[in-house]
Protein backbone atom coordinates (compact mmCIF):
# COMPACT_ATOMS: atom_id res chain seq x y z
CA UNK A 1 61.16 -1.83 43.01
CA UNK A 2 59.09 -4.78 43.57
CA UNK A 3 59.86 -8.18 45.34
CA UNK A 4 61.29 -10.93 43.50
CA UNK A 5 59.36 -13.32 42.26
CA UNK A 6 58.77 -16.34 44.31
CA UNK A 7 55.96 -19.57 44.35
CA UNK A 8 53.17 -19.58 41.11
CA UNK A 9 53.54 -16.70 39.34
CA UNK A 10 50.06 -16.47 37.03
CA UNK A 11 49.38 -12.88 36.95
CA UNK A 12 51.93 -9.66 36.32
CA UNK A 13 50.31 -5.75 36.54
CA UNK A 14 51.98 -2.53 36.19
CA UNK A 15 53.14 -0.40 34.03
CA UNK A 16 55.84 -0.79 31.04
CA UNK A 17 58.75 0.32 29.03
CA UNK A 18 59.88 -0.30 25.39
CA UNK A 19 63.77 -1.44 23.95
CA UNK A 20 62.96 -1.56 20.59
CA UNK A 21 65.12 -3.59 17.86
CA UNK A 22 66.16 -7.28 16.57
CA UNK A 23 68.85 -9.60 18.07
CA UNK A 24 69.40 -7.70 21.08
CA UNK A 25 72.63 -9.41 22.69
CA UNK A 26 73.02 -10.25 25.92
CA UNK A 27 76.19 -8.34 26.01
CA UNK A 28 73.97 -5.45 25.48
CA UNK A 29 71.71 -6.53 28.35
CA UNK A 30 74.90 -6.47 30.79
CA UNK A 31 78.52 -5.90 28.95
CA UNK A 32 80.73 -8.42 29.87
CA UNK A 33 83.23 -6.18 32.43
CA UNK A 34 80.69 -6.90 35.24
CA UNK A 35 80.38 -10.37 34.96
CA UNK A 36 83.32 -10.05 37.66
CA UNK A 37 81.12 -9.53 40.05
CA UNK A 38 80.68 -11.72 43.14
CA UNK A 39 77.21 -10.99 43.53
CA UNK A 40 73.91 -10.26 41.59
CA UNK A 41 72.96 -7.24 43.75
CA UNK A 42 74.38 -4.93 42.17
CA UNK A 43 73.60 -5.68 38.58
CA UNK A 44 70.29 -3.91 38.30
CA UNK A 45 72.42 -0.52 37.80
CA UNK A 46 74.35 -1.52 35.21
CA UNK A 47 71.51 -2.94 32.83
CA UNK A 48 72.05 -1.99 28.71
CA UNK A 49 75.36 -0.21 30.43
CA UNK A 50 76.54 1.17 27.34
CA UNK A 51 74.03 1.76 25.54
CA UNK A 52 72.48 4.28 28.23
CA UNK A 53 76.14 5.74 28.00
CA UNK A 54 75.45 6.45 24.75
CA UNK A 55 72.22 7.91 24.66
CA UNK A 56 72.90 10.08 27.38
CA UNK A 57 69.88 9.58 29.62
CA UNK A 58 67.43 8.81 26.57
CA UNK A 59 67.53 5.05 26.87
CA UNK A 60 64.32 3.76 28.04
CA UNK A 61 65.94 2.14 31.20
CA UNK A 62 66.98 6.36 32.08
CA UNK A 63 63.57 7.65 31.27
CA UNK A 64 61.63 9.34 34.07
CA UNK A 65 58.11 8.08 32.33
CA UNK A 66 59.63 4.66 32.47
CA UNK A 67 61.05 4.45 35.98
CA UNK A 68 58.80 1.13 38.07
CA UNK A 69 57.68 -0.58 35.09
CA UNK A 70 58.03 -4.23 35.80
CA UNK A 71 56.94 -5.33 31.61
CA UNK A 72 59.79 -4.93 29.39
CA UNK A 73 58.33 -4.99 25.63
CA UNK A 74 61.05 -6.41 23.36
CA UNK A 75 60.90 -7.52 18.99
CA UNK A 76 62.68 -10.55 17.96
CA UNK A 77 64.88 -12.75 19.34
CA UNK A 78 65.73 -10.89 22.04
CA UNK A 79 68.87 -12.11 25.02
CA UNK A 80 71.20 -13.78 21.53
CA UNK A 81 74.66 -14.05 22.06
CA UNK A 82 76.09 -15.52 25.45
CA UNK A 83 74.25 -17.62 27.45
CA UNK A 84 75.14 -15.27 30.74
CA UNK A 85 72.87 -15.78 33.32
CA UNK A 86 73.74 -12.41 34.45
CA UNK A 87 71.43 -10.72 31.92
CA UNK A 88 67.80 -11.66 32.92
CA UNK A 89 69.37 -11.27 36.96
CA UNK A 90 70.54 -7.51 35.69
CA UNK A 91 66.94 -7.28 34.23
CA UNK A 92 65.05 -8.73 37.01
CA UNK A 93 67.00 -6.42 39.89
CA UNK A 94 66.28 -3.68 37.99
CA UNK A 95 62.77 -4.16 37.96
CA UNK A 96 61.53 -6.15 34.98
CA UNK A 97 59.29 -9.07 35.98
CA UNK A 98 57.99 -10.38 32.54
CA UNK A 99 58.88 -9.49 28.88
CA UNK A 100 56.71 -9.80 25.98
CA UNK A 101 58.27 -10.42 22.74
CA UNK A 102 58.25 -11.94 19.00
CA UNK A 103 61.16 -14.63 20.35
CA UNK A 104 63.67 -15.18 22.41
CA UNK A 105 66.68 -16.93 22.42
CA UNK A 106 66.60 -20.63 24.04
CA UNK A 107 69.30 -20.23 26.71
CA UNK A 108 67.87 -16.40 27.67
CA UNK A 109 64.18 -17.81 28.02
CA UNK A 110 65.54 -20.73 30.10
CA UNK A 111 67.58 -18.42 32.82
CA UNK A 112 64.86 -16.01 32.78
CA UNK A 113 62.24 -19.09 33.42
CA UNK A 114 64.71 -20.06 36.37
CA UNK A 115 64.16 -16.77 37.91
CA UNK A 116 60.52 -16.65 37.68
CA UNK A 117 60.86 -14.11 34.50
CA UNK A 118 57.67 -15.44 32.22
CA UNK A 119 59.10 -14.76 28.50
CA UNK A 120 55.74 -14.38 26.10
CA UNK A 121 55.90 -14.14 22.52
CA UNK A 122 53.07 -12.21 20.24
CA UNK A 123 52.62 -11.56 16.13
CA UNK A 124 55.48 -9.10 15.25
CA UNK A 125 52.15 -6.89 13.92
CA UNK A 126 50.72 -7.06 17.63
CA UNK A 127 54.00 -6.42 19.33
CA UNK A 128 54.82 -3.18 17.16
CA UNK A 129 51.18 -2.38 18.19
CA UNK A 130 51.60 -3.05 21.45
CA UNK A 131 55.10 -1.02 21.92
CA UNK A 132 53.27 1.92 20.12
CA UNK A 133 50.59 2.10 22.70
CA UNK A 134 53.59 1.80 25.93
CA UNK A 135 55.47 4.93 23.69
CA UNK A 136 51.95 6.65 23.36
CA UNK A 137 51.28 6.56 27.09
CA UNK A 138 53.90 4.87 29.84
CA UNK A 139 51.27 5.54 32.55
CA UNK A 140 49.33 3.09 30.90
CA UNK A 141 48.58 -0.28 33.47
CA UNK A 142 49.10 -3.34 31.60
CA UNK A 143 48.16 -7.13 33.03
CA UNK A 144 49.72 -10.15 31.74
CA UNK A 145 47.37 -12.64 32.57
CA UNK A 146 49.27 -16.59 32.29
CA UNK A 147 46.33 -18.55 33.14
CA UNK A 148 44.49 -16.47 30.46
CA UNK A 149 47.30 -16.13 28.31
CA UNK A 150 46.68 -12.63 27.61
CA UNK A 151 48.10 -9.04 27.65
CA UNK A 152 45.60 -6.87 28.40
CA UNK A 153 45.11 -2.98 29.23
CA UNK A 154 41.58 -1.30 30.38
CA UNK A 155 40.52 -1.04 26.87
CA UNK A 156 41.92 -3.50 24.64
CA UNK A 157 43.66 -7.13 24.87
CA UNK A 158 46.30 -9.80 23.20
CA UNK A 159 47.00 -13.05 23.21
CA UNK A 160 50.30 -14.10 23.84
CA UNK A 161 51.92 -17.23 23.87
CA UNK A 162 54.34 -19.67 26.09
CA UNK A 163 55.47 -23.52 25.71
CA UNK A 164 53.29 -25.68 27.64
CA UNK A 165 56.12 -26.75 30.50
CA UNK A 166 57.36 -24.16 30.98
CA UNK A 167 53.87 -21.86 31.41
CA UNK A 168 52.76 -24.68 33.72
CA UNK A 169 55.93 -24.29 35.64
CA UNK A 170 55.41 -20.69 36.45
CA UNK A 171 51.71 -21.16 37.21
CA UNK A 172 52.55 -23.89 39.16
CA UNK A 173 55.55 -22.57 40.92
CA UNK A 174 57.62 -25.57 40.16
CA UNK A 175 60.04 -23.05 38.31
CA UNK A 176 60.89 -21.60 42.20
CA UNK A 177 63.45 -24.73 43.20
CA UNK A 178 64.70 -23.00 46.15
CA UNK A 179 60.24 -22.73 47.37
CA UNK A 180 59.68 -26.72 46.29
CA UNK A 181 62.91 -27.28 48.65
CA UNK A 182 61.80 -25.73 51.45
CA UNK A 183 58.15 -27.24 51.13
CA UNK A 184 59.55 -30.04 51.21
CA UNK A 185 61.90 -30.40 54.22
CA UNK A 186 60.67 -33.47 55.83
CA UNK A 187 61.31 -35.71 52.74
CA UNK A 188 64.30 -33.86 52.44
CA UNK A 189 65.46 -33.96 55.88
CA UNK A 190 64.56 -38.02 55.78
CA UNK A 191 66.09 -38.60 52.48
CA UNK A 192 69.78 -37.22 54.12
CA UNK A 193 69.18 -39.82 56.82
CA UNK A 194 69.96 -42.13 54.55
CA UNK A 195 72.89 -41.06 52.76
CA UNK A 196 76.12 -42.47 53.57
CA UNK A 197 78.16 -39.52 52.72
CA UNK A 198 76.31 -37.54 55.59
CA UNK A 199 76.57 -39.61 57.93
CA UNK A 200 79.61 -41.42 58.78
CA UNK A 201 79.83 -44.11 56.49
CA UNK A 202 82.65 -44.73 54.13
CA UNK A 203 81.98 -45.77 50.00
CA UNK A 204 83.76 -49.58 49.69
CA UNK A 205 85.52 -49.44 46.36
């Protein structure tokens, strides 16, 4: 499994795996008994829970061929439902770094964009095409390219698509709050000097 993601993130390459299908929930994504949990760690086992139960080691996520791909290839309007930020953190500590999709629901994109996840969207045509060539061949390298703003392989390439913000925002890094915080511990640091709650001082009401 790769690193998280952390700082600009404009370039994704490795292989990738297919969940095929409309309106995929995020209770799918991560059923609702392990939002107990008192950490994220753990999550990355329990992605699409039941339906890999079901399938019996056929779902995608169970695959041999599929095991390390970090580019999950979704249809429309993918992460519905709940706005669970547990789903995209059960996707990401799985392994999945970007997805490529026709949509995505608002609240999904936005948790996924808070963990450095870049959500693209493609023509349904391009994205059927695109899953058939991932089915054809899993060993296949892909590169999703957000300076470009293309998903490419050695022999052919799309264009895909994000909102302005938040594209900048992951080229830029500004998605990562916990990397602007730290690069910026001086004005941090000199902005709590003057705080009267840290240091002594009592509100007059």
């Amino acid at each position: 499994m790769s690193s998280f993601p952390s700082g600009p993130i404009q370039l994704v390459e490795g292989r990738a795996l297919v969940v095929a299908g409309e309106d995929i929930d995020t209770d799918r994504i991560i059923p609702a008994r392990f939002l107990k949990c008192v950490s994220f760690d753990a999550l990355g086992d329990q992605v699409f829970a039941d339906d890999r139960k079901e399938l019996n080691g056929e779902h995608p996520f169970d695959q041999a061929r599929f095991q390390g791909a970090l580019i999950l290839m979704v249809n429309g309007n993918f992460g519905c439902g709940s706005s669970r930020e547990h789903a995209p953190q059960a996707l990401m500590r799985w392994g999945i770094r970007a997805v490529v999709g026709v949509s995505f629901a608002e609240i999904f994109f936005g948790n996924c964009l808070a963990l450095g996840i870049p959500c693209m969207t493609a023509a349904p045509d391009q994205i059927k095409a695109i899953q058939a060539l991932v089915q054809a061949d899993p060993s296949r390298s892909w590169s999703l390219n957000l300076e470009e703003m293309k998903l490419s392989t050695e022999e052919e390439s799309w264009e895909v698509a994000v909102d302005s913000g938040p594209g900048e925002m992951l080229r830029s890094g500004r998605w990562d709050a916990t990397s602007q915080l730290l690069d910026n511990g001086p004005q941090v640091d000199a902005l709590m000097e003057h705080m009267p709650y840290l240091n002594g001082f009592q509100a007059v009401l």
